[in-house]
Protein backbone atom coordinates (compact mmCIF):
# COMPACT_ATOMS: atom_id res chain seq x y z
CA UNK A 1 60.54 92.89 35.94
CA UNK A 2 60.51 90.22 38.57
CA UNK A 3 63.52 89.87 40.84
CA UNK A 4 64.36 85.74 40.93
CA UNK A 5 63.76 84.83 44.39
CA UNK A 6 67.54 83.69 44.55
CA UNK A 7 68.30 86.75 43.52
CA UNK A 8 66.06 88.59 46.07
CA UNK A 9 67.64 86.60 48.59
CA UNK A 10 71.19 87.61 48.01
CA UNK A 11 69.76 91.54 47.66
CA UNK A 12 68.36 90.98 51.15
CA UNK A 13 71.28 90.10 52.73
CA UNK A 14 72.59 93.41 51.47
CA UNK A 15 74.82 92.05 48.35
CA UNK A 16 75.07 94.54 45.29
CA UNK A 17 74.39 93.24 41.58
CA UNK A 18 78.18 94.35 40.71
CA UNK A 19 76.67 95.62 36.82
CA UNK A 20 75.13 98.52 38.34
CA UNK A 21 78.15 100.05 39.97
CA UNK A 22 80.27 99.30 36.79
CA UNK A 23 78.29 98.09 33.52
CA UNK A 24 81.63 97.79 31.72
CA UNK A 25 82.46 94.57 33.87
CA UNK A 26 80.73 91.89 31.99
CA UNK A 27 79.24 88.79 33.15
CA UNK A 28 78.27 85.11 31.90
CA UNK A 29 77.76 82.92 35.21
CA UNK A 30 79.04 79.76 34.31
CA UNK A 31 76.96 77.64 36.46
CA UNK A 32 73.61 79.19 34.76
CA UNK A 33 74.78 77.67 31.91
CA UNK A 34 75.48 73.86 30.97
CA UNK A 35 79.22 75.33 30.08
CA UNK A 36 80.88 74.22 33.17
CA UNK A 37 82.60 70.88 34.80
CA UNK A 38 79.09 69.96 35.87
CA UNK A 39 77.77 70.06 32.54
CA UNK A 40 74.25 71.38 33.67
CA UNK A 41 72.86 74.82 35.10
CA UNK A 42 72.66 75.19 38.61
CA UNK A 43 71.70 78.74 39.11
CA UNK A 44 68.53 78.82 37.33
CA UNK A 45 67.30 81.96 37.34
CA UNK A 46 70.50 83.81 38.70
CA UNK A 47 72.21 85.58 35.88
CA UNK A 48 73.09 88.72 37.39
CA UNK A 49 76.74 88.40 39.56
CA UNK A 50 76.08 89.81 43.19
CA UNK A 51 79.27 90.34 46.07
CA UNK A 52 79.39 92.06 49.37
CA UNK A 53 79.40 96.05 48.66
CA UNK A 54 82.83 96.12 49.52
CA UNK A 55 83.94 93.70 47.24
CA UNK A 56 82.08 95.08 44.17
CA UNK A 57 83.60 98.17 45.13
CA UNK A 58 87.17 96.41 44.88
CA UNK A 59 86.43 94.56 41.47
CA UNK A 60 85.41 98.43 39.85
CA UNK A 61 88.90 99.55 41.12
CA UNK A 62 90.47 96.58 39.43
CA UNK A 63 88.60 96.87 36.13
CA UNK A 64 89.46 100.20 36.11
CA UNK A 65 93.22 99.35 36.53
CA UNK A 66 93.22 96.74 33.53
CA UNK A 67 91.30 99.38 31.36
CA UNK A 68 94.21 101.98 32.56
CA UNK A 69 96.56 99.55 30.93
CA UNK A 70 95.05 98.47 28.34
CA UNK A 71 91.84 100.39 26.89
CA UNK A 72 90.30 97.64 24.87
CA UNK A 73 90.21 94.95 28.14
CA UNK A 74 87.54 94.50 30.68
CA UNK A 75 86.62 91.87 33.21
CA UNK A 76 84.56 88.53 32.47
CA UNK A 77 82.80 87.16 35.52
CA UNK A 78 82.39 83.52 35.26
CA UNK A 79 81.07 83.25 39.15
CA UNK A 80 80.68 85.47 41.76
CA UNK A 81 78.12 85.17 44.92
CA UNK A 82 77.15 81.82 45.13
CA UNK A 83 74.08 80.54 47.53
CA UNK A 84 75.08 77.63 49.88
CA UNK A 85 72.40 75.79 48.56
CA UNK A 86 74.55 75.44 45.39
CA UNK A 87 77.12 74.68 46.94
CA UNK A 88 75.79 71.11 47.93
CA UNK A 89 75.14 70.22 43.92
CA UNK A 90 78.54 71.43 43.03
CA UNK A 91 79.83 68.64 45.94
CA UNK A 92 77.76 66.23 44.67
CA UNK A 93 78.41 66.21 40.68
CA UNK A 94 82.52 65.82 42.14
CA UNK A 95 80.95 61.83 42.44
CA UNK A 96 79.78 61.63 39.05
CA UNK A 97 83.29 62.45 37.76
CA UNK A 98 84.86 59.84 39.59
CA UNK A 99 86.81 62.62 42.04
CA UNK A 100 87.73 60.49 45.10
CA UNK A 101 86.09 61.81 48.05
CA UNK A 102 89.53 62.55 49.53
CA UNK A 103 90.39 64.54 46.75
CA UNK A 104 87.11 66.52 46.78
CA UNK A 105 88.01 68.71 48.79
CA UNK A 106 90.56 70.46 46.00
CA UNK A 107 87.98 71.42 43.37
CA UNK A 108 84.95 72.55 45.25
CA UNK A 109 84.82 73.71 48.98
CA UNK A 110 82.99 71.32 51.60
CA UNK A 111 79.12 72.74 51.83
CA UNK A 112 79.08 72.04 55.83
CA UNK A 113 81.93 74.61 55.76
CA UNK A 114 81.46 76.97 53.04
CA UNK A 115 83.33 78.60 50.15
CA UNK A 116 84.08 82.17 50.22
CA UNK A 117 81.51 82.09 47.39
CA UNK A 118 78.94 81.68 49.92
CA UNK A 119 79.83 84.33 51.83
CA UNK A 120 80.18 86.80 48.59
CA UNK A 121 83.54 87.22 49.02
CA UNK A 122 84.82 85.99 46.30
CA UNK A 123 84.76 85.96 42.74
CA UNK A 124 86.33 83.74 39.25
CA UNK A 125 86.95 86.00 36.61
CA UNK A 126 88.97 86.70 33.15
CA UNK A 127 90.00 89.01 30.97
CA UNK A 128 88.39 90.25 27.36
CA UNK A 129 89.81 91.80 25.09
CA UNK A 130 88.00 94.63 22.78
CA UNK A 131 85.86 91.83 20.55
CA UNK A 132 84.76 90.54 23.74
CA UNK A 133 87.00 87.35 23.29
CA UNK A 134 88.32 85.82 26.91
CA UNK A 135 92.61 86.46 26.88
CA UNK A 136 94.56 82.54 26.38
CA UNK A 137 94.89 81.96 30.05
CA UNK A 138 96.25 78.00 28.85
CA UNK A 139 93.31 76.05 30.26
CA UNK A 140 89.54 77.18 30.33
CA UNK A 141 87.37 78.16 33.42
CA UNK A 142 87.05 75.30 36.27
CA UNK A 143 89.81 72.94 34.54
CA UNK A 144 91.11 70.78 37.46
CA UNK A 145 94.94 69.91 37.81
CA UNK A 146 98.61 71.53 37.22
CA UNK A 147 98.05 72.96 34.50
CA UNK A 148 95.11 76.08 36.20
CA UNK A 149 97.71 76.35 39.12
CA UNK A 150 99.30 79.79 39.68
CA UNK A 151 102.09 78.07 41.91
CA UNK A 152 102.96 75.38 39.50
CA UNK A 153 103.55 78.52 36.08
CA UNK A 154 106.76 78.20 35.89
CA UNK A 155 107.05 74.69 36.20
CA UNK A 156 104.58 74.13 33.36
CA UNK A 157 106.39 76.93 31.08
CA UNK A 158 109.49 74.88 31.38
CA UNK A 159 107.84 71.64 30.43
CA UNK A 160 106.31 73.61 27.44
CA UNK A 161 103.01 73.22 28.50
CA UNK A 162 101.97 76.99 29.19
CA UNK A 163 103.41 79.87 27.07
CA UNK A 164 105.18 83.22 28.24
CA UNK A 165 101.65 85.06 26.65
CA UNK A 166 99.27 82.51 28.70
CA UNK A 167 101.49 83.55 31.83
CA UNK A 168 101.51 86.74 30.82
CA UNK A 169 97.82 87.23 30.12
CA UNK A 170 97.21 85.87 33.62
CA UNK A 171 99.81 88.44 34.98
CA UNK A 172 96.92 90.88 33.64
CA UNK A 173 94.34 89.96 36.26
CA UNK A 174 96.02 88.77 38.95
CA UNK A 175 98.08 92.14 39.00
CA UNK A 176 94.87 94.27 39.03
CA UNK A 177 93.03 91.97 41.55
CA UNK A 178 96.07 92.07 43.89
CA UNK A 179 96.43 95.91 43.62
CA UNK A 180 92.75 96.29 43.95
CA UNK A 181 92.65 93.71 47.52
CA UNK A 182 92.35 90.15 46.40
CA UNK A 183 93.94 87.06 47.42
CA UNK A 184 95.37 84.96 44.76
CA UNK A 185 94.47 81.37 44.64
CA UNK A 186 97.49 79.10 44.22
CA UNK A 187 95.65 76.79 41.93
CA UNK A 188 92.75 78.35 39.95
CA UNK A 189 94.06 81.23 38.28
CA UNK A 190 90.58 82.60 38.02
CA UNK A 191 89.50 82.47 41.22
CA UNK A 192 90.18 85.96 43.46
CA UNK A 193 88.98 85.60 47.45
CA UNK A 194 88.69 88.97 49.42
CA UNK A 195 89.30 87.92 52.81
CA UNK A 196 89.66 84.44 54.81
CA UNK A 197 86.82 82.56 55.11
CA UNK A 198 86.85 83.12 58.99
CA UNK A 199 86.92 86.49 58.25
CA UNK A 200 83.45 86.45 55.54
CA UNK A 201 82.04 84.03 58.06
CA UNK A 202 82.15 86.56 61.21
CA UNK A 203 81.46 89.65 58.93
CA UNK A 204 78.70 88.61 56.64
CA UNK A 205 77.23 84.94 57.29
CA UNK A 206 76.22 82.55 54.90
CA UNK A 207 73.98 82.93 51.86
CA UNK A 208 71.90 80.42 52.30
């Protein structure tokens, strides 16, 4: 079988397809389908989710934590290492929704500088449960505003716009990712970084 060149790419620069060190982690990149806020695929032919060995290494550990807790749940990647290249038509669709270019800035991480994404060192996720059926997490994958916040939960719960059991179900993952070493995001709940960007930029370099 013939290795995508974007793929062969991110394998050179020593990533690690994160299936093959656990196949129990599933994965459906969002952005190789027309499923996300861009409403077209981006990826191509990248299907497979790839990090830096270390973080694949940390996303087993907190699998394995959520399936300690509860047997029938496993992880959903949505997105995981994501070429810089990409990055630039994620920037670019923000115009077509009418995001101000002040205001860009909060959905999708300036190309010149990078996302963690590009870098492989970081990684949007969810929980399934035994059917295979993503957890209510009270907004879907790359929904922009209060409501995806982690910082703004409780304000939203008292408004009676989020529910204990959406909180709760995001308590899931965010406890495992902490315990296994990543950084929550104060507003995607989905999204997990491993280190700062500084820090991925010095270690690793940009995937290009």
């Amino acid at each position: 079988m013939k290795i995508p060149a974007i793929e062969q790419k991110m394998i050179e620069q020593g990533l690690v397809d994160i299936q093959k060190l656990d196949s129990n982690i599933k994965v459906e990149l969002k952005y190789s389908t027309t499923d996300n806020f861009v409403g077209k695929d981006v990826y191509g032919d990248l299907n497979r989710a790839y990090l830096q060995p270390e973080m694949a290494r940390r996303l087993v550990k907190a699998n394995a934590l959520i399936r300690k807790k509860h047997p029938d749940y496993t992880l959903l990647v949505y997105d995981a290492a994501r070429p810089n290249s990409v990055q630039y038509a994620l920037w670019d669709a923000l115009d077509n929704l009418k995001i101000p270019a002040k205001n860009k800035k909060m959905y999708v991480a300036d190309p010149k500088i990078g996302s963690n994404h590009n870098f492989g060192c970081a990684v949007d996720l969810t929980v399934v449960d035994g059917k295979g059926k993503p957890l209510d997490m009270g907004t879907k994958y790359d929904f922009f505003g209060p409501l995806a916040y982690p910082r703004s939960e409780q304000e939203m719960l008292e408004k009676g716009k989020l529910t204990q059991q959406q909180i709760s179900n995001r308590q899931i993952l965010r406890t495992a990712m902490n315990q296994a070493g990543f950084k929550t995001n104060t507003t995607e709940w989905w999204h997990f970084d491993g280190m700062s960007k500084a820090q991925a930029r010095a270690k690793y370099g940009m995937i290009k």
